[in-house]
C-alpha atoms as a PDB file:
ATOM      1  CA  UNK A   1     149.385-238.442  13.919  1.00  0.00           C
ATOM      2  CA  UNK A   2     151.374-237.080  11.320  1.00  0.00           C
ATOM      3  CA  UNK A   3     150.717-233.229   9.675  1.00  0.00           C
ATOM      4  CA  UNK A   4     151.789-230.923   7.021  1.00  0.00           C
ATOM      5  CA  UNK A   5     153.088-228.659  10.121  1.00  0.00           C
ATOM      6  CA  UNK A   6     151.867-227.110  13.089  1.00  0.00           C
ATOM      7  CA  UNK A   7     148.883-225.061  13.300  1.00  0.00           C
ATOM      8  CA  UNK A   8     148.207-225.828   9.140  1.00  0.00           C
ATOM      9  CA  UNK A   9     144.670-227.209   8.426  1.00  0.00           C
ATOM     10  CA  UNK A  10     145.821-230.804   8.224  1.00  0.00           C
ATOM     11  CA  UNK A  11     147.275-230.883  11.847  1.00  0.00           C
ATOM     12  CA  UNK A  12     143.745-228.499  13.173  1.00  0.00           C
ATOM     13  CA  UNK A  13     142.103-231.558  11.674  1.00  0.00           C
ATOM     14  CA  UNK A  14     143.377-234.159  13.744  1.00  0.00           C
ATOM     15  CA  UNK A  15     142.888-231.720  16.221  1.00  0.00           C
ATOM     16  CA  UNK A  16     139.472-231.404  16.030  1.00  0.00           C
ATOM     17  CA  UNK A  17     139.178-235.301  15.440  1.00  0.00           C
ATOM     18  CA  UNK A  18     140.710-235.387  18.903  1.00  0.00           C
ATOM     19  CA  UNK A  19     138.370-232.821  20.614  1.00  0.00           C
ATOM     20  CA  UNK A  20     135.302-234.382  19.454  1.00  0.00           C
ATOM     21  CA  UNK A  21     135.980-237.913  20.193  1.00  0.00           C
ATOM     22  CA  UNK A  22     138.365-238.044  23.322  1.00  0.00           C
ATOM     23  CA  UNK A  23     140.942-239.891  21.352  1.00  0.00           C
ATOM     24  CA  UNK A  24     144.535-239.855  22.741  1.00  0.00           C
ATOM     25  CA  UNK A  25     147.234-239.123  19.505  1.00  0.00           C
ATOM     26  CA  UNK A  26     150.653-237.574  19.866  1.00  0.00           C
ATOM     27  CA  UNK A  27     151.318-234.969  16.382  1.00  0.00           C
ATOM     28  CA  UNK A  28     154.219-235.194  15.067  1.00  0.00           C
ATOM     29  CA  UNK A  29     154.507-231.948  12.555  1.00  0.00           C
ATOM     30  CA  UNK A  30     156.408-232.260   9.463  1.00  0.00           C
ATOM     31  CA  UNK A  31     157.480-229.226   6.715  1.00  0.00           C
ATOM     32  CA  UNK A  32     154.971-230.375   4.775  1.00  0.00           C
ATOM     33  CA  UNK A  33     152.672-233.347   3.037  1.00  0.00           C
ATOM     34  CA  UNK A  34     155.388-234.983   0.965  1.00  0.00           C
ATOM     35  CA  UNK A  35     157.838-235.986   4.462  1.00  0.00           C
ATOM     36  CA  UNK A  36     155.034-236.614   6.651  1.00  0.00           C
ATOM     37  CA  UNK A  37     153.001-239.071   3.494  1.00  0.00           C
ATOM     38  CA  UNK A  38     156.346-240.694   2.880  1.00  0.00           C
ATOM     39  CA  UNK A  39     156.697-241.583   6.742  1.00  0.00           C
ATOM     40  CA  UNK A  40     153.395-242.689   6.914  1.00  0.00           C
ATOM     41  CA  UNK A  41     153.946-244.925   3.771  1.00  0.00           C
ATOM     42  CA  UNK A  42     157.340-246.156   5.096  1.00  0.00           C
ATOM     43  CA  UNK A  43     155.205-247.014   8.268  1.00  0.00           C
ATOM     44  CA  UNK A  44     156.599-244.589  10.977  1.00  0.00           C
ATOM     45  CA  UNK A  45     153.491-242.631  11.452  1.00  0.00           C
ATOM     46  CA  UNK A  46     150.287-244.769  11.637  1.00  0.00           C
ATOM     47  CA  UNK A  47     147.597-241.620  10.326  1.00  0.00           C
ATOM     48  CA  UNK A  48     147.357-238.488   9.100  1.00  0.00           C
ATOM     49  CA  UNK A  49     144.550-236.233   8.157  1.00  0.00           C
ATOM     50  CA  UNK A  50     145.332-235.134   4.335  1.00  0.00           C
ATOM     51  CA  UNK A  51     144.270-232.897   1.729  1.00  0.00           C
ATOM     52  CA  UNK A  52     143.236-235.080  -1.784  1.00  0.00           C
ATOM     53  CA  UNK A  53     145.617-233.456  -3.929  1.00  0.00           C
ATOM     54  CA  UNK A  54     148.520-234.670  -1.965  1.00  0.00           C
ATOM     55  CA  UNK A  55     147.283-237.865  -1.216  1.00  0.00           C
ATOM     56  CA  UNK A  56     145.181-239.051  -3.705  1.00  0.00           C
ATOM     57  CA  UNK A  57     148.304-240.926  -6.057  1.00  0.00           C
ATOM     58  CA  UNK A  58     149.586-242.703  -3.080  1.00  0.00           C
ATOM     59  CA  UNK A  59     145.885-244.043  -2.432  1.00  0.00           C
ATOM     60  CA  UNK A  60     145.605-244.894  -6.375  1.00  0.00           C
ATOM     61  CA  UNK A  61     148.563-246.629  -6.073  1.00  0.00           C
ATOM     62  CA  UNK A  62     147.556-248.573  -3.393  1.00  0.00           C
ATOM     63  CA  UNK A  63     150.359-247.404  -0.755  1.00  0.00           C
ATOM     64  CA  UNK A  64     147.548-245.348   1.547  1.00  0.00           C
ATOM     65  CA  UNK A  65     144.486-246.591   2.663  1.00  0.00           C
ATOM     66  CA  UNK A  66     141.982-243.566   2.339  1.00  0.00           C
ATOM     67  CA  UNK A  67     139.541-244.416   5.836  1.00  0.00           C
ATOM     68  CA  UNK A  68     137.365-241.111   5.178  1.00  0.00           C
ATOM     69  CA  UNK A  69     136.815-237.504   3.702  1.00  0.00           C
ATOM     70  CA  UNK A  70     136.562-234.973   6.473  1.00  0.00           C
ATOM     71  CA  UNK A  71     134.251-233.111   4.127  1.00  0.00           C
ATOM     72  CA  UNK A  72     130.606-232.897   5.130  1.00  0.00           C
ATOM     73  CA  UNK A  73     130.155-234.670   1.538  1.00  0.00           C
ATOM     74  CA  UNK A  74     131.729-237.515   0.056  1.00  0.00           C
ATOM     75  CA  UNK A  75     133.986-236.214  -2.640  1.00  0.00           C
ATOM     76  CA  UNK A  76     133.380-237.197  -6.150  1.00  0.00           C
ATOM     77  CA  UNK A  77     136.950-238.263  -6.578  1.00  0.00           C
ATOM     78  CA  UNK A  78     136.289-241.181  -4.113  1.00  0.00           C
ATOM     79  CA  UNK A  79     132.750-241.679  -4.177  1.00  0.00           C
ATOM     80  CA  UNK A  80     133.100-244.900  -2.161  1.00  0.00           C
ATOM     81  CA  UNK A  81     134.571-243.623   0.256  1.00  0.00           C
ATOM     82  CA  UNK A  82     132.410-242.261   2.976  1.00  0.00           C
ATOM     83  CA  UNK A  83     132.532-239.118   5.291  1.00  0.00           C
ATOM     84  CA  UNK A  84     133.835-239.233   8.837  1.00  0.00           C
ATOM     85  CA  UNK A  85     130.368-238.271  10.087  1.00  0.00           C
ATOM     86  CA  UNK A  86     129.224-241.526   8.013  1.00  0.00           C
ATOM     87  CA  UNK A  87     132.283-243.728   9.105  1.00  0.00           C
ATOM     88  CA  UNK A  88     131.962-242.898  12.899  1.00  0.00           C
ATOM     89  CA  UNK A  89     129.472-241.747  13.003  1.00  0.00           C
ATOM     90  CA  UNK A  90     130.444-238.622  14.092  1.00  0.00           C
ATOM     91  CA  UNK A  91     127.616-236.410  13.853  1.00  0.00           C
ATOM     92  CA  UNK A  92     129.167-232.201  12.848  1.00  0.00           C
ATOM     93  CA  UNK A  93     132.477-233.098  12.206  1.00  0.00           C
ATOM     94  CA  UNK A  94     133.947-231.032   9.320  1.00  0.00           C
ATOM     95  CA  UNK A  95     137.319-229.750   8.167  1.00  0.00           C
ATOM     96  CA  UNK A  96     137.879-228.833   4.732  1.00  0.00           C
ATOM     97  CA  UNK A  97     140.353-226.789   3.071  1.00  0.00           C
ATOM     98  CA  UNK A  98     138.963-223.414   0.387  1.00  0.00           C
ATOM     99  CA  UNK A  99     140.741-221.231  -1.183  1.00  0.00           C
ATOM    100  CA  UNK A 100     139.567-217.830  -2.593  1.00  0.00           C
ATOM    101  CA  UNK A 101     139.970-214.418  -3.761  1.00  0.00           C
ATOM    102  CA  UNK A 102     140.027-211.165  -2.083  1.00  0.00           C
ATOM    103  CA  UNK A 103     140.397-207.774  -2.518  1.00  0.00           C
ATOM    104  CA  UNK A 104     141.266-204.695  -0.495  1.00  0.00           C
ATOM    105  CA  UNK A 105     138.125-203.688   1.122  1.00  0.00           C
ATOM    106  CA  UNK A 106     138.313-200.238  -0.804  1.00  0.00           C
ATOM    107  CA  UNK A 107     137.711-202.099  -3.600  1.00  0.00           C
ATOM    108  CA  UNK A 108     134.754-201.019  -4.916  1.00  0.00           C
ATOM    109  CA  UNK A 109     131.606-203.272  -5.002  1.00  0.00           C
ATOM    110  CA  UNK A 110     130.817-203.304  -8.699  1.00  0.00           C
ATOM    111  CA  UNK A 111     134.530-204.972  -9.320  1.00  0.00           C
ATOM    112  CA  UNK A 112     134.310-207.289  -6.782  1.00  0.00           C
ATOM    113  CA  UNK A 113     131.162-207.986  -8.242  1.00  0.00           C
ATOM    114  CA  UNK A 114     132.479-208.907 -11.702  1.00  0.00           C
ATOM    115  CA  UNK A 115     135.844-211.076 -10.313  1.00  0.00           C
ATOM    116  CA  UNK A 116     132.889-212.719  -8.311  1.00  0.00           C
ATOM    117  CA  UNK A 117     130.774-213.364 -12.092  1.00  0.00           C
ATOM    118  CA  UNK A 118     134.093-214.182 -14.283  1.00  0.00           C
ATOM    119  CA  UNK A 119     135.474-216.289 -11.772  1.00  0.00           C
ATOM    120  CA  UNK A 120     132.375-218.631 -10.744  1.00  0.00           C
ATOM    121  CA  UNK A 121     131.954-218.666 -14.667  1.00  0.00           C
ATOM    122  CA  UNK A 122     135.351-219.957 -15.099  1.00  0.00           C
ATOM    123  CA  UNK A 123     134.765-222.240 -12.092  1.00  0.00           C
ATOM    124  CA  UNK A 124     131.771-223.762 -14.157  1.00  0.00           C
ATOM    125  CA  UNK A 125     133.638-224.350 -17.394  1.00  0.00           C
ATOM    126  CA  UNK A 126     133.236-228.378 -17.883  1.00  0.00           C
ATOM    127  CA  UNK A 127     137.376-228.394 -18.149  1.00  0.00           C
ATOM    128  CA  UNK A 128     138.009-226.796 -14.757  1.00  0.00           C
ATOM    129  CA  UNK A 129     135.365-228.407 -13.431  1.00  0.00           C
ATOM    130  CA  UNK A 130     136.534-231.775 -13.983  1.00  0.00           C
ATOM    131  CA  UNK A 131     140.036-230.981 -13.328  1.00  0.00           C
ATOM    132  CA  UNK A 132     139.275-229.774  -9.851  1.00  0.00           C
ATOM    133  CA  UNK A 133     136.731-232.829  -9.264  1.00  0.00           C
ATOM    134  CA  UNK A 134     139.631-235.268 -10.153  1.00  0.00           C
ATOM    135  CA  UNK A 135     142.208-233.585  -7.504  1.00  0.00           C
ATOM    136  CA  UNK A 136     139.053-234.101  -5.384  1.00  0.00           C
ATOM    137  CA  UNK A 137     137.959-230.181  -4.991  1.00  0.00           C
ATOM    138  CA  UNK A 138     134.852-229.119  -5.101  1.00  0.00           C
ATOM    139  CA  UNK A 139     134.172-225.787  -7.437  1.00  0.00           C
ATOM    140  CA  UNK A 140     132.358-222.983  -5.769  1.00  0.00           C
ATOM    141  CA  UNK A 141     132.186-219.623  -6.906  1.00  0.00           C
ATOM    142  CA  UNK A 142     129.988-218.041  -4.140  1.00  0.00           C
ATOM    143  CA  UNK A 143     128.851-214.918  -3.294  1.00  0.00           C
ATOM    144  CA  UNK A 144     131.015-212.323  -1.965  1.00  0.00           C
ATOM    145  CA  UNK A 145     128.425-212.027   1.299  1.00  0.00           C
ATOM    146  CA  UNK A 146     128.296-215.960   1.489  1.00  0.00           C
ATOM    147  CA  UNK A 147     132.257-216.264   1.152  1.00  0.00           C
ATOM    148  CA  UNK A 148     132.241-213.192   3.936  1.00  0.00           C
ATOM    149  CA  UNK A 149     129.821-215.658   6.092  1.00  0.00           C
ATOM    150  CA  UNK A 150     131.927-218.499   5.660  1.00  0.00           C
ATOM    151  CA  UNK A 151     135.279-216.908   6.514  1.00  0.00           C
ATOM    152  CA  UNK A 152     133.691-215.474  10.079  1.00  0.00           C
ATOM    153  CA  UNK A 153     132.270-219.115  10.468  1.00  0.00           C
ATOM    154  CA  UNK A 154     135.833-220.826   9.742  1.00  0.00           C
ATOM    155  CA  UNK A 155     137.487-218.540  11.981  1.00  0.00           C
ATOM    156  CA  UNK A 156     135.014-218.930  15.063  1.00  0.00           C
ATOM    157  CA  UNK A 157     135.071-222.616  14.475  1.00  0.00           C
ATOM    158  CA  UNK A 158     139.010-223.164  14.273  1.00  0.00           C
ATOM    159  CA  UNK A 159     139.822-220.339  17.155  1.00  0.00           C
ATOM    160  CA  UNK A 160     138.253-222.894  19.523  1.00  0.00           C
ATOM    161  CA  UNK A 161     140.044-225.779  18.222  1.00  0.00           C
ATOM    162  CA  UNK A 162     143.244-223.725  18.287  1.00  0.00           C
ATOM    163  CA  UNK A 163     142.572-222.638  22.111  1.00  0.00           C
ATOM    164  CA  UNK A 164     141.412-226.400  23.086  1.00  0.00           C
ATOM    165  CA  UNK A 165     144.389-228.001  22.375  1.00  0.00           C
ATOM    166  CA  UNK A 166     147.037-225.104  22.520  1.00  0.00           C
ATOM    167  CA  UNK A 167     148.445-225.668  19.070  1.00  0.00           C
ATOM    168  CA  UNK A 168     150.579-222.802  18.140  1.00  0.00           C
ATOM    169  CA  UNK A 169     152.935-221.742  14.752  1.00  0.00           C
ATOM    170  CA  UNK A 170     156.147-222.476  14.767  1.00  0.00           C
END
C-alpha cells in the first residue's frame, strides 16, 4: 500500500481500510503523491488510497484504475464510480480530506462571521463551483459551529486510527 507519507491522510486511509476489514497490507510511505502514483503506475506498488486532484489525470488517462471514493458520497467527478461503503460493502467507512479557514480564537465573532458569509458565497459562485467539482471536491462553506463540530469529530475519529495501528510522523 503505497502513501503520500506517513501519518498524512492518504496513508490514515489505508489505515483505517485495514482496521475495519482485517486486511493484511505492508505501507510503504513515499514524500508525496507524485513518487508513490508513479510506482504504482510503473507497477511496484499494487494500491494506494489517493486524493482526486492527484490522481484523477492518471485515471483519465487510463494508467490507474479508480476501484472507489472513500467519501461517504460518490463524487461528481466520477459519478460511476461508487463509494467504498457501496463497493464492499463496508458499512461507516469514511476518509475524506477538507480544508478550511481559521482564525485566532480572539478573533472576534462578527469577523469570523463575515469570512464565514464571503467565503461560502465565493464557494457558491458557478466558476468555483465547477472548478472544485472537476478536481473532484466538494464546496462547503459551513458554519463556523458546524466546521468546530466537524474538526472535534475528525480528530476523535483519526486519534483511534492513529493509536490502532501505531502510525507515527516521521
Amino acid at each position: 500500500m503505497a502513501s503520500s507519507g506517513n501519518g498524512t491522510s492518504i496513508h490514515l486511509a489505508g489505515e483505517l481500510f485495514k482496521s475495519m476489514t482485517g486486511t493484511y497490507m505492508v505501507h510503504f510511505p513515499y514524500r508525496g503523491s507524485g513518487p508513490a502514483l508513479m510506482d504504482l503506475i510503473g507497477g511496484n506498488m499494487d494500491l494506494m488510497f489517493d486524493n482526486l486532484p492527484s490522481a484523477m489525470p492518471h485515471i483519465k488517462a487510463g494508467k490507474l484504475k479508480a476501484l472507489a471514493v472513500t467519501s461517504a458520497e460518490r463524487s461528481a467527478a466520477l459519478p460511476d464510480l461508487p463509494t467504498i461503503a457501496e463497493a464492499g460493502p463496508l458499512k461507516g467507512f469514511e476518509a475524506s480530506s477538507w480544508f478550511g479557514l481559521l482564525a485566532p480564537a480572539s478573533t472576534p465573532a462578527d469577523v469570523v462571521n463575515r469570512l464565514q458569509q464571503e467565503t461560502a458565497k465565493a464557494l457558491a459562485t458557478p466558476a468555483m463551483k465547477e472548478r472544485l467539482l472537476a478536481q473532484g471536491a466538494i464546496p462547503s462553506g459551513m458554519s463556523p459551529a458546524d466546521f468546530a463540530a466537524l474538526i472535534a469529530a475528525e480528530t476523535k475519529k483519526w486519534a483511534a486510527v492513529v493509536k490502532a495501528s501505531g502510525a507515527k510522523v516521521d
